[in-house]
Every structure is written in C-alpha cells, then in structure tokens.
N, C-alpha and C. Protein backbone atom coordinates (compact mmCIF):
# COMPACT_ATOMS: atom_id res chain seq x y z
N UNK A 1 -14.36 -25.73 -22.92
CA UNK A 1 -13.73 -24.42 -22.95
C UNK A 1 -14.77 -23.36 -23.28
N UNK A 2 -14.61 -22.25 -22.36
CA UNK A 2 -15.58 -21.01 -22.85
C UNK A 2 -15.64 -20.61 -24.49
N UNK A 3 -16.48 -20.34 -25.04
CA UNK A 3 -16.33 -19.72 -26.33
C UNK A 3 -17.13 -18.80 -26.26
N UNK A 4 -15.95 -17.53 -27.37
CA UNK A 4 -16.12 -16.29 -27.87
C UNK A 4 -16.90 -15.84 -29.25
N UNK A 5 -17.02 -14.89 -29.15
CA UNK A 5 -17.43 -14.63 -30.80
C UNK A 5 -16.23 -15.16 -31.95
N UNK A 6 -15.64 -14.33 -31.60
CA UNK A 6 -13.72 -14.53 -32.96
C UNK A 6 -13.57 -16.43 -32.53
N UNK A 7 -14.36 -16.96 -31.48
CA UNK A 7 -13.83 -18.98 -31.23
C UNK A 7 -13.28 -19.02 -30.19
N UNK A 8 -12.75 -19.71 -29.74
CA UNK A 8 -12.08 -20.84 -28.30
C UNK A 8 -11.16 -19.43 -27.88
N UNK A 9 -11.60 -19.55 -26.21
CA UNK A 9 -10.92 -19.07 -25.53
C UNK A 9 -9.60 -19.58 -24.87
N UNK A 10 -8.75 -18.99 -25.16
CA UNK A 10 -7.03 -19.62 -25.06
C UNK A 10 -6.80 -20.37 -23.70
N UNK A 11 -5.88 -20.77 -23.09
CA UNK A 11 -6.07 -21.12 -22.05
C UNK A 11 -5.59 -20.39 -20.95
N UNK A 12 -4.99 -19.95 -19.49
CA UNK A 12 -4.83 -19.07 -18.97
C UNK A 12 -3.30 -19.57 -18.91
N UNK A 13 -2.36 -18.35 -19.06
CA UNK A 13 -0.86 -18.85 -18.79
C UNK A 13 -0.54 -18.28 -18.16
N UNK A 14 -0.17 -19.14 -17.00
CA UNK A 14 0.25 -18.78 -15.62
C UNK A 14 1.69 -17.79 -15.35
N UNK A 15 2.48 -17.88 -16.37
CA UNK A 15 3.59 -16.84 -16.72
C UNK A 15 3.05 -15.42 -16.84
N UNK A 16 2.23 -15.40 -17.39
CA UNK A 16 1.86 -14.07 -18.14
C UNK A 16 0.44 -13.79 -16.79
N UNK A 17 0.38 -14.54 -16.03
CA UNK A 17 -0.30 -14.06 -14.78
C UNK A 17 0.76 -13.55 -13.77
N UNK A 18 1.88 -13.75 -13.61
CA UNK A 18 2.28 -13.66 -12.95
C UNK A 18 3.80 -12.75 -13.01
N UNK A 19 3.49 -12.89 -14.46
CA UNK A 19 3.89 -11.56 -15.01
C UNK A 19 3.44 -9.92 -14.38
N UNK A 20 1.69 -10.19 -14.58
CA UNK A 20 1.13 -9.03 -14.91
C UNK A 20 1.12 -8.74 -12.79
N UNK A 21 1.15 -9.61 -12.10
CA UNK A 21 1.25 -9.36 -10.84
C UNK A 21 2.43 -8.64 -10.07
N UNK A 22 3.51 -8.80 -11.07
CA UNK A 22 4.86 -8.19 -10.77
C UNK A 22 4.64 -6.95 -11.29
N UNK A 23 4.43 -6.54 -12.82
CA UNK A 23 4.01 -5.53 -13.15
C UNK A 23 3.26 -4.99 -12.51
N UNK A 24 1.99 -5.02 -11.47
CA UNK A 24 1.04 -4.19 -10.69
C UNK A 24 1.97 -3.93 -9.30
N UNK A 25 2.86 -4.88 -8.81
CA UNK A 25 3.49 -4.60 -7.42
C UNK A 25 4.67 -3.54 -7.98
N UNK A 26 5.51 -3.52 -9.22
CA UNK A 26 6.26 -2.08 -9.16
C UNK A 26 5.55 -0.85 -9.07
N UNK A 27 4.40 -0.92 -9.90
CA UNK A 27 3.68 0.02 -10.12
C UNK A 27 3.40 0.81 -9.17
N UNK A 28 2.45 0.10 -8.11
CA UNK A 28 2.04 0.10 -6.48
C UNK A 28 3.72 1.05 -5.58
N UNK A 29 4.74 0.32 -6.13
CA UNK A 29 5.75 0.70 -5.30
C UNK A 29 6.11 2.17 -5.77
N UNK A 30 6.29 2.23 -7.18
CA UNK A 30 6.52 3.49 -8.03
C UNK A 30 5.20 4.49 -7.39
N UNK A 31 4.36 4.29 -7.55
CA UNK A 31 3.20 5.19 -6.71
C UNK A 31 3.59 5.29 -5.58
N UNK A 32 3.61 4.47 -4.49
CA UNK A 32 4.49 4.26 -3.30
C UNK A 32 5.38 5.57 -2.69
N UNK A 33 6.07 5.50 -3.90
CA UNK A 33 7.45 6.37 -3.65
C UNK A 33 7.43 7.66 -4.00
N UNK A 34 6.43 8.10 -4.91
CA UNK A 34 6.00 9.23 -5.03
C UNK A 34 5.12 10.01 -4.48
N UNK A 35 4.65 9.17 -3.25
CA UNK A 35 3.39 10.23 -2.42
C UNK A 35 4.16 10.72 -1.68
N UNK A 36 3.16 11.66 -1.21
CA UNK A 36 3.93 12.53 -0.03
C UNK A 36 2.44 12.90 0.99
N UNK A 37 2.48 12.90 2.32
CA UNK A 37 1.36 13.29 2.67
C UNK A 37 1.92 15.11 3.61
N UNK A 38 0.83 15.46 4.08
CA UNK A 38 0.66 16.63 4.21
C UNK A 38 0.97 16.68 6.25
N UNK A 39 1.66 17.71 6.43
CA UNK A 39 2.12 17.81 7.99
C UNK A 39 0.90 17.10 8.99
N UNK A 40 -0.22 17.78 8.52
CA UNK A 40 -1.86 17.67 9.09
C UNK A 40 -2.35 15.74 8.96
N UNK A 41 -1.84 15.29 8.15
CA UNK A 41 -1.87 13.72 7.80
C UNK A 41 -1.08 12.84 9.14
N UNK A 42 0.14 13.60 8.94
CA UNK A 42 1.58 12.86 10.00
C UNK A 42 0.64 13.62 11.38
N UNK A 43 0.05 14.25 11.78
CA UNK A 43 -0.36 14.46 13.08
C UNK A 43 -1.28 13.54 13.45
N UNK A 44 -2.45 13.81 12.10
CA UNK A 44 -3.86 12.61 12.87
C UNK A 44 -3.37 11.22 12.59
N UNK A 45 -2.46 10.63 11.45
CA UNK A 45 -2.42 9.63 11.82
C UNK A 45 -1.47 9.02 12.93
N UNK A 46 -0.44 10.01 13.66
CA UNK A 46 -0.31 9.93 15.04
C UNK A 46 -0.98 9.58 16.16
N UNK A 47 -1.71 10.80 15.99
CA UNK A 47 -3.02 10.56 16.70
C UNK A 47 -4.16 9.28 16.72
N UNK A 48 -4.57 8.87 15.63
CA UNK A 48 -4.76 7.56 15.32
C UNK A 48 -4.44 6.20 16.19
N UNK A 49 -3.16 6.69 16.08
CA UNK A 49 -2.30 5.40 16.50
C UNK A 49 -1.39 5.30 18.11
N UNK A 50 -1.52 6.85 18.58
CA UNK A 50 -1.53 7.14 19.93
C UNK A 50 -0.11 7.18 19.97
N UNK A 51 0.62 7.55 18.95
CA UNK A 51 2.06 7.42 19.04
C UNK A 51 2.63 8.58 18.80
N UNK A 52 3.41 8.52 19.87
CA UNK A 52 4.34 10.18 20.20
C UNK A 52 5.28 10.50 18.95
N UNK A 53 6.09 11.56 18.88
CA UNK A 53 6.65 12.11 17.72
C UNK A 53 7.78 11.43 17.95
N UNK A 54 8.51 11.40 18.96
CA UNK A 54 9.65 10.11 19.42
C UNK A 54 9.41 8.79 19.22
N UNK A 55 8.19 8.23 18.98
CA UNK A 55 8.46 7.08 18.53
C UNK A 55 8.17 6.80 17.07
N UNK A 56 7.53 8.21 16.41
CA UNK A 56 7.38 7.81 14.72
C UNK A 56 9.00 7.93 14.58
N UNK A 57 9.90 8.73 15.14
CA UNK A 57 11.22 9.33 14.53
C UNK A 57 12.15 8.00 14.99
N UNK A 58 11.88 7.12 15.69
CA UNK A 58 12.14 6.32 16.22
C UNK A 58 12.07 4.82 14.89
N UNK A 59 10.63 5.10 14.79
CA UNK A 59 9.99 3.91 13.73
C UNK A 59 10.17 4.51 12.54
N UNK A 60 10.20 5.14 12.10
CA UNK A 60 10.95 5.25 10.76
C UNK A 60 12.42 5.55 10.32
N UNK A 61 13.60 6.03 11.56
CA UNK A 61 14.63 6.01 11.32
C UNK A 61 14.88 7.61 10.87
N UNK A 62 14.08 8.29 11.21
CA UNK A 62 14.04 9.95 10.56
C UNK A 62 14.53 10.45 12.23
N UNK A 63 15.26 11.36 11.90
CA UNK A 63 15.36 12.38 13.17
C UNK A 63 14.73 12.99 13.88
N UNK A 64 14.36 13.26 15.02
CA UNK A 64 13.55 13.79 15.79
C UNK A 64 13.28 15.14 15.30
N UNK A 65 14.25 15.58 15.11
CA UNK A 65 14.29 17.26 14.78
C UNK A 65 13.98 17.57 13.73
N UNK A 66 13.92 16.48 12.83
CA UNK A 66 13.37 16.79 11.30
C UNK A 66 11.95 16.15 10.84
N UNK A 67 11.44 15.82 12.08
CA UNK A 67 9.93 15.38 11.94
C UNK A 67 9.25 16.65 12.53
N UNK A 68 9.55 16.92 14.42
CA UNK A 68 9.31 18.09 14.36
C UNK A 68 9.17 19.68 13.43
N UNK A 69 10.01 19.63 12.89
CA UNK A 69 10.22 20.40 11.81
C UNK A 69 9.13 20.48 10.59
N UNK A 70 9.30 19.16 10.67
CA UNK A 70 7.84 18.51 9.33
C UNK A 70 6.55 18.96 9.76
N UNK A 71 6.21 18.89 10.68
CA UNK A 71 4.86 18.64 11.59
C UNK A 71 4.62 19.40 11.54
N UNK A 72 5.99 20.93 12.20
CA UNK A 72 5.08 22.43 12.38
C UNK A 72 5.07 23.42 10.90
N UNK A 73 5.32 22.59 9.82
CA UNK A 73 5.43 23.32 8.63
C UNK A 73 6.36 24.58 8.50
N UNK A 74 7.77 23.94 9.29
CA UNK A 74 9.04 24.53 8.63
C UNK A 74 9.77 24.26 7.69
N UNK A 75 10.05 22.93 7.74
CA UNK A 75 10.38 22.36 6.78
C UNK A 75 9.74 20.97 5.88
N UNK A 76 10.16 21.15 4.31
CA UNK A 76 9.49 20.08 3.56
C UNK A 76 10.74 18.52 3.47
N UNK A 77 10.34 17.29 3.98
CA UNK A 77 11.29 16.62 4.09
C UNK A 77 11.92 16.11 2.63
N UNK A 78 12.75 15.41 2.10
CA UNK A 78 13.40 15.05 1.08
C UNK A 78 12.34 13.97 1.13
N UNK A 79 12.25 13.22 0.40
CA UNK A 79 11.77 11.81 -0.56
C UNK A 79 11.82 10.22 -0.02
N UNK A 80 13.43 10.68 0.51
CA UNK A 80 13.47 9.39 1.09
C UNK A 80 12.99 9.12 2.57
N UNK A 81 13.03 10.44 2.97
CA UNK A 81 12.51 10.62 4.60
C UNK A 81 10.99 10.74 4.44
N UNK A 82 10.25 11.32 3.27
CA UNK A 82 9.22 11.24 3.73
C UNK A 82 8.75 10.11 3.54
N UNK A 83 9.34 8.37 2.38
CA UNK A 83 8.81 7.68 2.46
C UNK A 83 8.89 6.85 3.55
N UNK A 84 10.39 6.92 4.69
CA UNK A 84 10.56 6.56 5.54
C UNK A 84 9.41 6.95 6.56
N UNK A 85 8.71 8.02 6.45
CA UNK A 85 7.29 8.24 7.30
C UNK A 85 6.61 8.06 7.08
N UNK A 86 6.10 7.49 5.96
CA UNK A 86 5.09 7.12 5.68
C UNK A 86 5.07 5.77 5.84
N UNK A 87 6.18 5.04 5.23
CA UNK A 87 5.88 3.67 5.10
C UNK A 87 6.41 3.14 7.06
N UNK A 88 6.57 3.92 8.10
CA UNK A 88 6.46 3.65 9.57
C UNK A 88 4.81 3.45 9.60
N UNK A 89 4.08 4.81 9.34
CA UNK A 89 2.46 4.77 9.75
C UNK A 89 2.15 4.04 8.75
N UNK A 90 1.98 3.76 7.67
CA UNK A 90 1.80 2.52 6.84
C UNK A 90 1.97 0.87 7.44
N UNK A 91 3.09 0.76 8.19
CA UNK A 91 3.43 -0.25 8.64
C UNK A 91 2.29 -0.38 10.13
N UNK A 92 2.57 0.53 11.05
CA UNK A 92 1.65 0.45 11.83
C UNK A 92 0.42 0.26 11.76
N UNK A 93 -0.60 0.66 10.42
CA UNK A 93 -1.68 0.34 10.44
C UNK A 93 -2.67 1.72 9.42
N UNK A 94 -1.57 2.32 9.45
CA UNK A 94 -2.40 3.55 8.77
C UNK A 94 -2.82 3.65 7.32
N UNK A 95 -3.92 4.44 6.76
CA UNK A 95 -3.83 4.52 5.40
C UNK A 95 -3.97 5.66 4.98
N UNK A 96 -3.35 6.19 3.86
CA UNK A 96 -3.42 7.72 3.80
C UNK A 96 -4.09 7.56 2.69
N UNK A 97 -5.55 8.80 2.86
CA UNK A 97 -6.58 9.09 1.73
C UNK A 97 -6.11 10.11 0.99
N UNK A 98 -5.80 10.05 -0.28
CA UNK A 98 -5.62 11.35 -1.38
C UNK A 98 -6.62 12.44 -1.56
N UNK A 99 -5.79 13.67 -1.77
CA UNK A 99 -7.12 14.67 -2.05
C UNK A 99 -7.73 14.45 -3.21
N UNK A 100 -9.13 14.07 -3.49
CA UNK A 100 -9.87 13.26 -4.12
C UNK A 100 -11.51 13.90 -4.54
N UNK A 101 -11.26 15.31 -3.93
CA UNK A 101 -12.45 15.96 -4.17
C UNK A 101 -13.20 16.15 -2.97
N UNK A 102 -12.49 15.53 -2.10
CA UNK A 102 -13.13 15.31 -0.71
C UNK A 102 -12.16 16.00 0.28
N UNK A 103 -11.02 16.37 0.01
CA UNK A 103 -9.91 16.64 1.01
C UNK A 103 -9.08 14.99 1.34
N UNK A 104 -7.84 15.65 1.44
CA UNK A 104 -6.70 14.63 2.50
C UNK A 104 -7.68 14.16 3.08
N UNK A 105 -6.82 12.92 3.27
CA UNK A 105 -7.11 12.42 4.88
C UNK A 105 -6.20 11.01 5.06
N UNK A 106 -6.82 10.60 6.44
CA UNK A 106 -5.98 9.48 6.74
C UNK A 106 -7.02 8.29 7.71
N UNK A 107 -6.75 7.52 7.85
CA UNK A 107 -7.96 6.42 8.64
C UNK A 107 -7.08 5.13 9.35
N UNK A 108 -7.63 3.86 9.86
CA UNK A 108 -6.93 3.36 10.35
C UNK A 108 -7.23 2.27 9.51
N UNK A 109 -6.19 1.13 9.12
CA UNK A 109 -6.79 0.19 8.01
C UNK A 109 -7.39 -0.86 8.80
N UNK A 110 -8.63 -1.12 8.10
CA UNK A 110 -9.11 -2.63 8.74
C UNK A 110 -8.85 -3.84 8.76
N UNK A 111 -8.43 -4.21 9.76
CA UNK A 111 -7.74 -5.66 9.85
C UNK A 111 -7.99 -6.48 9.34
N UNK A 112 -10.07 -6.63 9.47
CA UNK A 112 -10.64 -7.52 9.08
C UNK A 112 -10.62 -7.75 7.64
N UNK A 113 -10.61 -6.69 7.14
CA UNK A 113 -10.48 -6.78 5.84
C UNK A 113 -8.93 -7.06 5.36
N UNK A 114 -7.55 -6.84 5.66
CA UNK A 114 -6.80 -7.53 5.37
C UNK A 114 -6.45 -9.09 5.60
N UNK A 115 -7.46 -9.37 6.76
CA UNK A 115 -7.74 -10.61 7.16
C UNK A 115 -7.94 -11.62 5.64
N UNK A 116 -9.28 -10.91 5.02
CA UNK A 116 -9.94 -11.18 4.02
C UNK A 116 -9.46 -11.39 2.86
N UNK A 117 -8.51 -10.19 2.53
CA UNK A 117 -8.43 -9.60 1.51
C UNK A 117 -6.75 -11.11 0.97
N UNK A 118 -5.88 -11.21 2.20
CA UNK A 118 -5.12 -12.37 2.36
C UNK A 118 -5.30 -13.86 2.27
N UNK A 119 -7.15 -14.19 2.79
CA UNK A 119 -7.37 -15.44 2.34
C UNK A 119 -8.24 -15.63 1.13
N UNK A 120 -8.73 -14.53 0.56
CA UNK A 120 -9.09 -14.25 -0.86
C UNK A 120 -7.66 -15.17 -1.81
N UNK A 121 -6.80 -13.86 -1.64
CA UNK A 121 -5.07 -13.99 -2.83
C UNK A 121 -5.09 -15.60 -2.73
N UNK A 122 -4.92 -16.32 -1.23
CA UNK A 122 -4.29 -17.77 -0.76
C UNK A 122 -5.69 -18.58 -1.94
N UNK A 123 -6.78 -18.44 -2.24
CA UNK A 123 -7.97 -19.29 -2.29
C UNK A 123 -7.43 -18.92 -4.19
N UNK A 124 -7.44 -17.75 -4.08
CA UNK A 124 -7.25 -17.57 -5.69
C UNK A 124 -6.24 -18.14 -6.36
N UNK A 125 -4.84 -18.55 -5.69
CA UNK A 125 -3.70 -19.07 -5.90
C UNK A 125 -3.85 -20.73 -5.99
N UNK A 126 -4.50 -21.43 -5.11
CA UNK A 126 -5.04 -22.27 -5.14
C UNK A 126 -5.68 -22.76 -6.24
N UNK A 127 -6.77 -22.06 -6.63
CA UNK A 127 -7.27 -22.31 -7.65
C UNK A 127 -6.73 -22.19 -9.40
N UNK A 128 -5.72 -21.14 -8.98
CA UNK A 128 -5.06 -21.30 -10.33
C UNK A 128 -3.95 -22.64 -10.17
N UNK A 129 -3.79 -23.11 -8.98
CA UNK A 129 -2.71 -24.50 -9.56
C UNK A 129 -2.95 -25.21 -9.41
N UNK A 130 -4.55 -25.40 -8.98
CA UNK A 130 -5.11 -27.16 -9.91
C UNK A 130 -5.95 -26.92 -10.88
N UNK A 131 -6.43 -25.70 -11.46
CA UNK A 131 -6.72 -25.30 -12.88
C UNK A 131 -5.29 -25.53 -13.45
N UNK A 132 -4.41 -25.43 -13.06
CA UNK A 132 -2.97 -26.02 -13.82
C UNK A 132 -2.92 -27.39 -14.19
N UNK A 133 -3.03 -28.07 -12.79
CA UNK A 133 -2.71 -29.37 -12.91
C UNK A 133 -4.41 -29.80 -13.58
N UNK A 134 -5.13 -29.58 -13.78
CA UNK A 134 -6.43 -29.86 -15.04
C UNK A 134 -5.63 -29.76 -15.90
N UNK A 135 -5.17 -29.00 -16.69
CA UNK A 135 -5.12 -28.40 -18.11
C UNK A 135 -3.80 -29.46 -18.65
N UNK A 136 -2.95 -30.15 -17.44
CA UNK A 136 -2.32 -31.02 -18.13
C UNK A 136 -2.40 -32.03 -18.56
C-alpha cells in the first residue's frame, strides 16, 4: 500500500467513486441547463453543420418561427427552448465556446477525441474492478 506522511493510504471505495461521478454528471447537467448561447452561435454552428433553420426547428422540437425569431435578434427564447437548441447542435456534433476573454464561439467536436476520450472511461472502469477483485 502507498504510504503518506499522517501513514497508510485507505483503500479506494468504489461507492464513494461513484458517488462523486454522479455528483459531477448533475453538476455538468445543472451547467447544462443554464447556458444560453448567443443568435451569432445558433447561425455558425448551423453553418458548421450545413443545416438549414428547418431542420434545427425540426431537431430540436422548437418552432420554426421562434428560431427565426431567435436568429434575427427579435426575440430572446425561454430556457427550455433554448436548451432544446442547444442540446439539437450539441447532439449533432457541436460545441459551444464561452466568452472566456477570447469572445463566444462555437467549433465542431472531434470525434477522434470522443473516440478516445470513451475508451479511456471503458480502460479506467476496468481497472477499477479488478483493483476490486485484488483488494478482496
């Protein structure tokens, strides 16, 4: 077993891992639900993705007339519509950058890297449940 200054390092409990993984996915969702992106965002990442205003209003279940609306900065949508637009270009592939000192923005997410980023979690999961079955 690793040792610390204060002695023996405890062992890892897989509850309280998996605890703290539920705790980071509300979190993620609670953030989630509180963004909002900017008319100029919903255009390029349109554009991005080569998809007409009929088919975001389409893919997210929002009205035609109230995306239009969104787009030309008449109107600001409610909460649930805008997460309904976001989480369409989200789903499709998009990622929206926060103003961050740099300006908005938006990009297209890399596959490869969710490729990665998916057999990373699978390899790490793995490893915590025959570090399980060790420890018994």
């Amino acid at each position: 077993m690793p040792v610390r200054q204060s002695g023996i390092v405890p062992p890892i409990d897989d509850r309280k891992v998996r605890a703290s993984r539920l705790e980071i996915k509300d979190k993620i969702q609670e953030i989630r639900t509180k963004q909002r992106i900017t008319a100029r965002q919903c255009r390029g990442a349109r554009g991005l993705l080569d998809m007409s205003q009929r088919d975001l209003a389409a893919a997210s279940g929002v009205h035609l007339q109230t995306l239009l609306d969104f787009e030309k900065g008449h109107r600001s949508p409610r909460s649930p519509t805008m997460q309904a637009i976001i989480r369409a270009l989200e789903d499709a592939g998009i990622v929206f950058i926060p103003a961050n000192g740099g300006g908005q923005g938006v990009r297209l997410r890399d596959p490869d890297h969710d490729a990665r980023s998916a057999q990373d979690s699978t390899a790490d999961e793995r490893g915590t449940e025959s570090e399980a079955h060790h420890d018994v």
